[in-house]
Every structure is written in C-alpha cells, then in structure tokens.
N, C-alpha and C. Protein backbone atom coordinates (compact mmCIF):
# COMPACT_ATOMS: atom_id res chain seq x y z
N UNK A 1 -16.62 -45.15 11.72
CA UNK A 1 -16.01 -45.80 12.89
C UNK A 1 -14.60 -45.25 13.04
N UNK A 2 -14.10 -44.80 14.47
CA UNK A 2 -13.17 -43.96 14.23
C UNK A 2 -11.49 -45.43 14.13
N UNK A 3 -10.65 -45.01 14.58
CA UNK A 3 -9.31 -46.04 14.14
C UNK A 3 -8.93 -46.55 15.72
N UNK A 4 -8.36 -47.40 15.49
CA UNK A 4 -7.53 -48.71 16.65
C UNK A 4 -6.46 -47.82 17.00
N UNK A 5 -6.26 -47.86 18.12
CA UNK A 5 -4.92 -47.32 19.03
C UNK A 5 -4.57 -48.60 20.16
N UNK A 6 -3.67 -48.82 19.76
CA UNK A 6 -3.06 -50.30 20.24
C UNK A 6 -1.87 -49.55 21.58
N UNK A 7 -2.01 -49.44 22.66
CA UNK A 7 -0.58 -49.40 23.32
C UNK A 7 0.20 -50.36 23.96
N UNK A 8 1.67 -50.18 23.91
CA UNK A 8 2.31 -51.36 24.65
C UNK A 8 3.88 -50.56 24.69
N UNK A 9 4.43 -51.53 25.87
CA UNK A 9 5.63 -51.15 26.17
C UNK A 9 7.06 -52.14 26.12
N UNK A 10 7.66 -51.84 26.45
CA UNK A 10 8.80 -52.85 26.91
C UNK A 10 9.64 -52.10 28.05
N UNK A 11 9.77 -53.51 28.84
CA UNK A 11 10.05 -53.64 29.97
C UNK A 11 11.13 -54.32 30.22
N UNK A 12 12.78 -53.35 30.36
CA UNK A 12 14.01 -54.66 30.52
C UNK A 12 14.18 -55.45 31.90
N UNK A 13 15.14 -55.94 32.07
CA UNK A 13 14.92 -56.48 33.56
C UNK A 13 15.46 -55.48 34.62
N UNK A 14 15.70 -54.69 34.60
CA UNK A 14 16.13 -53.32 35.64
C UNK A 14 14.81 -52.53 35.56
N UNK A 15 13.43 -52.67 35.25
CA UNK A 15 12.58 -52.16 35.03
C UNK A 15 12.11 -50.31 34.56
N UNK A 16 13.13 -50.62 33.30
CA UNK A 16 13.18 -49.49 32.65
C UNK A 16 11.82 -49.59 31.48
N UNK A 17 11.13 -48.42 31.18
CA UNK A 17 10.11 -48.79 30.46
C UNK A 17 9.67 -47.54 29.47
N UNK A 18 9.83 -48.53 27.99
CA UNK A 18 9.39 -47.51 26.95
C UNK A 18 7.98 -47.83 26.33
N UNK A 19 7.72 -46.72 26.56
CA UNK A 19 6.06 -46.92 25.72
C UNK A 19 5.68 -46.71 24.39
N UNK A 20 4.77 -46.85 23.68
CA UNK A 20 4.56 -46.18 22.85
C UNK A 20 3.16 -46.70 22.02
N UNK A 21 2.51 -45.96 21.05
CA UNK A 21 1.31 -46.83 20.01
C UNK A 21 1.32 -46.92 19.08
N UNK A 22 0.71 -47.75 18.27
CA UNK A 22 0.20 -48.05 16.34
C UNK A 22 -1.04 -47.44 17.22
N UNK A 23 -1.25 -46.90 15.19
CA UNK A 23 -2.78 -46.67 15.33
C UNK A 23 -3.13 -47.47 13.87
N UNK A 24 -3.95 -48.24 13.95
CA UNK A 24 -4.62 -48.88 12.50
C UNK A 24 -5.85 -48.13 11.99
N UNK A 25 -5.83 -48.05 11.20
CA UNK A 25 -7.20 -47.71 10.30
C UNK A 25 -8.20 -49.15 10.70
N UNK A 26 -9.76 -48.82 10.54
CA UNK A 26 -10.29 -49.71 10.44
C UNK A 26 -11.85 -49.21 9.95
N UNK A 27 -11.04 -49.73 8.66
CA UNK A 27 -12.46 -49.93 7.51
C UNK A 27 -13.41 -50.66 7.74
N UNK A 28 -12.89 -51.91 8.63
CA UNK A 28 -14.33 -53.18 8.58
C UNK A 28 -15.18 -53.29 9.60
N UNK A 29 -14.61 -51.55 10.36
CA UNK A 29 -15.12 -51.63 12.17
C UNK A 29 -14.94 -52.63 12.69
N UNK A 30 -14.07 -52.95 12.93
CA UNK A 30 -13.32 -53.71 14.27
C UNK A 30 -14.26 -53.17 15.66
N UNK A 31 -14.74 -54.40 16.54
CA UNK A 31 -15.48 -53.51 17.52
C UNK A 31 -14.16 -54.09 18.33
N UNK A 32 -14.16 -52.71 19.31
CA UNK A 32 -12.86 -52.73 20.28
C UNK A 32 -13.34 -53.78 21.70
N UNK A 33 -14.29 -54.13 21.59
CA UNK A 33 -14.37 -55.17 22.75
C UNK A 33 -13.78 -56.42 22.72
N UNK A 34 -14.38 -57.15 21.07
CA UNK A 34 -14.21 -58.09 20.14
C UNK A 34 -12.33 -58.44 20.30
N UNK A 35 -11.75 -56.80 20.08
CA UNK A 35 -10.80 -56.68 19.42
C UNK A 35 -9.77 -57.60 21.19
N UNK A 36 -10.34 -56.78 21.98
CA UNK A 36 -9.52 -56.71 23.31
C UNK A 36 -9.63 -58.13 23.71
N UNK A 37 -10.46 -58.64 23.58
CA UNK A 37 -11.17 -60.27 23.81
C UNK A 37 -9.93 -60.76 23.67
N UNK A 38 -9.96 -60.64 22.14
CA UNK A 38 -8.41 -62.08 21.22
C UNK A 38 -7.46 -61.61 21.73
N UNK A 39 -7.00 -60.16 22.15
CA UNK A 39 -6.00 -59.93 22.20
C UNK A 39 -5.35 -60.61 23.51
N UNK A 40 -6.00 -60.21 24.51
CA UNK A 40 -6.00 -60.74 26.06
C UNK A 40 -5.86 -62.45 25.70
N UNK A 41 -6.83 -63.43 24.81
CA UNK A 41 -6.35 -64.77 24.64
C UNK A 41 -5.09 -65.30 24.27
N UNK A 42 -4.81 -64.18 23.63
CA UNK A 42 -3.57 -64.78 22.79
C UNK A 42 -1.81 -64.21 23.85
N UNK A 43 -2.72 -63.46 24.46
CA UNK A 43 -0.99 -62.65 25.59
C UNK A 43 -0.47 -64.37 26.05
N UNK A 44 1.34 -63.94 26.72
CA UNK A 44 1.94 -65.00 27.14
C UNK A 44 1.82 -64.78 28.63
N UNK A 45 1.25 -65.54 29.18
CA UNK A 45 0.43 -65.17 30.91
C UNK A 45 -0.28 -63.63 30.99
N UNK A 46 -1.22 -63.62 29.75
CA UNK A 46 -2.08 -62.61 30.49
C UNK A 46 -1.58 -61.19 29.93
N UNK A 47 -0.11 -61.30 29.70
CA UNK A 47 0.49 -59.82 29.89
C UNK A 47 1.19 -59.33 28.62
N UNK A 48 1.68 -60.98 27.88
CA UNK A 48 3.22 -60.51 27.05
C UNK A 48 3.07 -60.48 25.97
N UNK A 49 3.73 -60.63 24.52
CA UNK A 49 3.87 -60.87 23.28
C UNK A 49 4.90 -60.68 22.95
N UNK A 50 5.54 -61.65 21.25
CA UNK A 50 6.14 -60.69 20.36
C UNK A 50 5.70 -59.97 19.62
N UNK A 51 6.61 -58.70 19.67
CA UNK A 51 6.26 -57.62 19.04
C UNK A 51 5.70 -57.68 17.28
N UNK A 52 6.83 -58.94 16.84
CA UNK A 52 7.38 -59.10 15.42
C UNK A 52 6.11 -60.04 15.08
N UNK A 53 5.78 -60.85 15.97
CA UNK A 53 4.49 -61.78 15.78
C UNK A 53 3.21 -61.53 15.15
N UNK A 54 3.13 -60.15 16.26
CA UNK A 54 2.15 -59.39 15.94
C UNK A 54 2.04 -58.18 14.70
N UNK A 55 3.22 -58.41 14.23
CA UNK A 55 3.14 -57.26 13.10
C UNK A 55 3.56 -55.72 13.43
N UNK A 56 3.77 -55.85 14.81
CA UNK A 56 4.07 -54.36 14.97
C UNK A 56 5.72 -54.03 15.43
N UNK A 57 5.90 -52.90 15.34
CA UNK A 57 7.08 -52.48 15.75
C UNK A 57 7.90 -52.79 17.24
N UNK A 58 9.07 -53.12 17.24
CA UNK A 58 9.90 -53.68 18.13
C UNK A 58 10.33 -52.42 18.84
N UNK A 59 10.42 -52.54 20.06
CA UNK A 59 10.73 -50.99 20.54
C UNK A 59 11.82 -51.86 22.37
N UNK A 60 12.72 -50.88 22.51
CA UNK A 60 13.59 -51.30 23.12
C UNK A 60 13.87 -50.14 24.03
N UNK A 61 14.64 -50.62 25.53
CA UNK A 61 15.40 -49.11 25.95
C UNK A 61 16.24 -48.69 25.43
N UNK A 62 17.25 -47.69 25.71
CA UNK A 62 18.18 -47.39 25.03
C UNK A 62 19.55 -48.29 25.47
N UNK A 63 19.51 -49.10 26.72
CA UNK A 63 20.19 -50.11 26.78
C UNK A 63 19.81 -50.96 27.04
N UNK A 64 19.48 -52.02 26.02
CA UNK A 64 19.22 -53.56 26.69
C UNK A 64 20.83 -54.16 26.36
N UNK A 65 20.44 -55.71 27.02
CA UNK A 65 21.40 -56.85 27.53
C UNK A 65 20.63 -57.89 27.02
N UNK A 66 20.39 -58.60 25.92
CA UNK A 66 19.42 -59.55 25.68
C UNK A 66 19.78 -61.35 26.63
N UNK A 67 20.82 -60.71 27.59
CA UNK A 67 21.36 -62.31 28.10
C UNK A 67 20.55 -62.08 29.38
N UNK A 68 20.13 -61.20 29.64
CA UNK A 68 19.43 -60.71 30.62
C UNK A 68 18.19 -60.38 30.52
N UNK A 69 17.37 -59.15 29.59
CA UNK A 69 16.12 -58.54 29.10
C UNK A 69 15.72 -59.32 28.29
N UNK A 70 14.86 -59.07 28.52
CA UNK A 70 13.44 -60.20 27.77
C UNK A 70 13.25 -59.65 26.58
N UNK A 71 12.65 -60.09 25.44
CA UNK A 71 12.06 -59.63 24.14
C UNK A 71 10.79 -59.76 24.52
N UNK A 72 10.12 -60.10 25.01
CA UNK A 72 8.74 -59.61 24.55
C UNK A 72 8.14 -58.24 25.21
N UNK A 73 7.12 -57.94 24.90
CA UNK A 73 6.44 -56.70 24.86
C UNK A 73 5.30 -57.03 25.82
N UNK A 74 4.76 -55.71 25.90
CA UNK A 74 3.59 -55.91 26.98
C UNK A 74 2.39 -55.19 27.00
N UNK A 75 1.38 -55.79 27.03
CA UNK A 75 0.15 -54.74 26.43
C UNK A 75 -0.35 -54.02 27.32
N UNK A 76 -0.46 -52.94 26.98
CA UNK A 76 -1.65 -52.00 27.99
C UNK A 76 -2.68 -51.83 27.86
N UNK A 77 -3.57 -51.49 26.80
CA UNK A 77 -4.47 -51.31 26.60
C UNK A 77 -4.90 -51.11 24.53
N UNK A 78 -6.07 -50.68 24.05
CA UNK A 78 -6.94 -50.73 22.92
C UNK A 78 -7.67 -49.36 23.23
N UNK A 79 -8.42 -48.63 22.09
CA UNK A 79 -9.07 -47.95 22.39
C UNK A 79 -9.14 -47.53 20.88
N UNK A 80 -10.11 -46.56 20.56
CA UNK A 80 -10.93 -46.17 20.14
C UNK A 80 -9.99 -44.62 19.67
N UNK A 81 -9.69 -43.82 18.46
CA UNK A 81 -9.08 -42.61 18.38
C UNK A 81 -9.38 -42.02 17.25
N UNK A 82 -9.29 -40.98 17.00
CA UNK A 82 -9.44 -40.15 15.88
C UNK A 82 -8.38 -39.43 15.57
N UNK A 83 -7.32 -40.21 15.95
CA UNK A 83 -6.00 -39.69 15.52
C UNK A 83 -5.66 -40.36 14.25
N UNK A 84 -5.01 -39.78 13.14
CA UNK A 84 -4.53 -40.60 11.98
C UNK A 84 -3.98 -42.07 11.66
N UNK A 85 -3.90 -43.34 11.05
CA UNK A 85 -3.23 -44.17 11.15
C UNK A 85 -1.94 -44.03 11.31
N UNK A 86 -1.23 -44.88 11.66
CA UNK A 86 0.20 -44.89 11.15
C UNK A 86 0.99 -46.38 11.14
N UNK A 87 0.37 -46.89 11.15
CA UNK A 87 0.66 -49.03 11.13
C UNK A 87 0.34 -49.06 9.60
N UNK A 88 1.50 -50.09 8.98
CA UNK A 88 1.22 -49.97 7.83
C UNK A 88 0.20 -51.35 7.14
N UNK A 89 -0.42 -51.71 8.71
CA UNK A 89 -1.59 -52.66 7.81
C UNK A 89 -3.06 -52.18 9.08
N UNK A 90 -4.27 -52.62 8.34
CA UNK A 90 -5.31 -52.35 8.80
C UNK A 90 -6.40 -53.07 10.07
N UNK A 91 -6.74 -52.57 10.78
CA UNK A 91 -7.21 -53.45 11.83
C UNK A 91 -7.62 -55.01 11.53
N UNK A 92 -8.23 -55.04 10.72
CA UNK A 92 -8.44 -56.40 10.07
C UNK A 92 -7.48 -57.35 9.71
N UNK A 93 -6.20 -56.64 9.16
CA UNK A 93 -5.39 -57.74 8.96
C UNK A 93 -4.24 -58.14 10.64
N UNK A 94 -4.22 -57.25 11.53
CA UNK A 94 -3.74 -57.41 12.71
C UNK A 94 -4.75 -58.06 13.10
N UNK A 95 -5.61 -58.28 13.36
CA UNK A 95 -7.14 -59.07 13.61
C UNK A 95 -6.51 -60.81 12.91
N UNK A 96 -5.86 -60.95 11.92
CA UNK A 96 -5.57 -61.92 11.27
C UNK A 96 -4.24 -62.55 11.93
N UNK A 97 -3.14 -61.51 12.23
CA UNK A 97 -2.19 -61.28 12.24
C UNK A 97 -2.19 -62.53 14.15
N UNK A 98 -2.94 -61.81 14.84
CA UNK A 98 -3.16 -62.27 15.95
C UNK A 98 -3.64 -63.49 16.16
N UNK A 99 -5.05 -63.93 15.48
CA UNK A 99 -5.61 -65.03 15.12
C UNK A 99 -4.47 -66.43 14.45
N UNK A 100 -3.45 -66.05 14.20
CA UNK A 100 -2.46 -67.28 13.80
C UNK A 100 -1.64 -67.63 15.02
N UNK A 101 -1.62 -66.81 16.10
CA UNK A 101 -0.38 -67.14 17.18
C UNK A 101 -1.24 -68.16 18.24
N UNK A 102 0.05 -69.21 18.23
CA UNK A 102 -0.92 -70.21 18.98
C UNK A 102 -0.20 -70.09 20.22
C-alpha cells in the first residue's frame, strides 16, 4: 500500500497563501477514503484546523500579524503517493491523532 500525502495551507487575512505536505508511511493501509471521511468530520466549518492538534507542522507567511491572521490551517486534499515519508509519526497514529479532536 503506497504512503498518505496530506496537503494544506495557510491563509493570512490579506489572503496570502503557503502551501505545503506531510507524507506518512502507512503500514496498516489506511484506506484514503476512510481516511478523508474523519478528516472532513473533524474540519472547523468544513475547511479549518489546528495545525499543532493534528500533529503536523505549523507553517506561516513570511509576515503574519496574529491580532489580525488566523492560526488555523486549511485542508486541501489526501491522496495516495509513492513518494518517501517524512512526518515523524505513521498514518495510524494521525488516524488517532484526529480521532481525539472534538
């Protein structure tokens, strides 16, 4: 089963926008439908998260204003890659990681 590619961005309030992905390993085959399901339940209207919540990396423009820009993050999409990991935990435990945010 090939590995999780998670993308997401952040978005300040001047609508400047950095992107970027984790990729997880996934030993226990994570099916990416399954995966996209929780993920989409658990967004803040559909769209948002914390970054830190979720276990993954915080990513910013090169100028935010936090009295102004928002912290949370924003998902784009899941998929399926055969590119190397590089998240230092495994689809399963982000699978966990997600499953606690109420």
């Amino acid at each position: 089963m090939p590995n999780i590619k998670f993308n997401y961005l952040y978005r300040c309030s001047g609508n400047y926008k950095k992107f970027t992905s984790i990729i997880f390993s996934n030993p226990d085959h994570v099916e990416l439908s399954e995966l996209e399901t929780l993920i989409k339940s658990k967004l803040i209207y559909g769209e948002w998260f914390y970054a830190g919540e979720w276990k993954l990396p915080e990513i910013f423009t090169d100028i935010v204003d936090f009295r102004i820009d928002p912290t949370w993050h924003e998902f784009e999409s899941v998929e399926y890659t055969d590119e190397d990991a590089n998240a230092m935990i495994c689809s399963t435990e982000f699978v966990q990681a997600i499953k606690k945010i109420k």
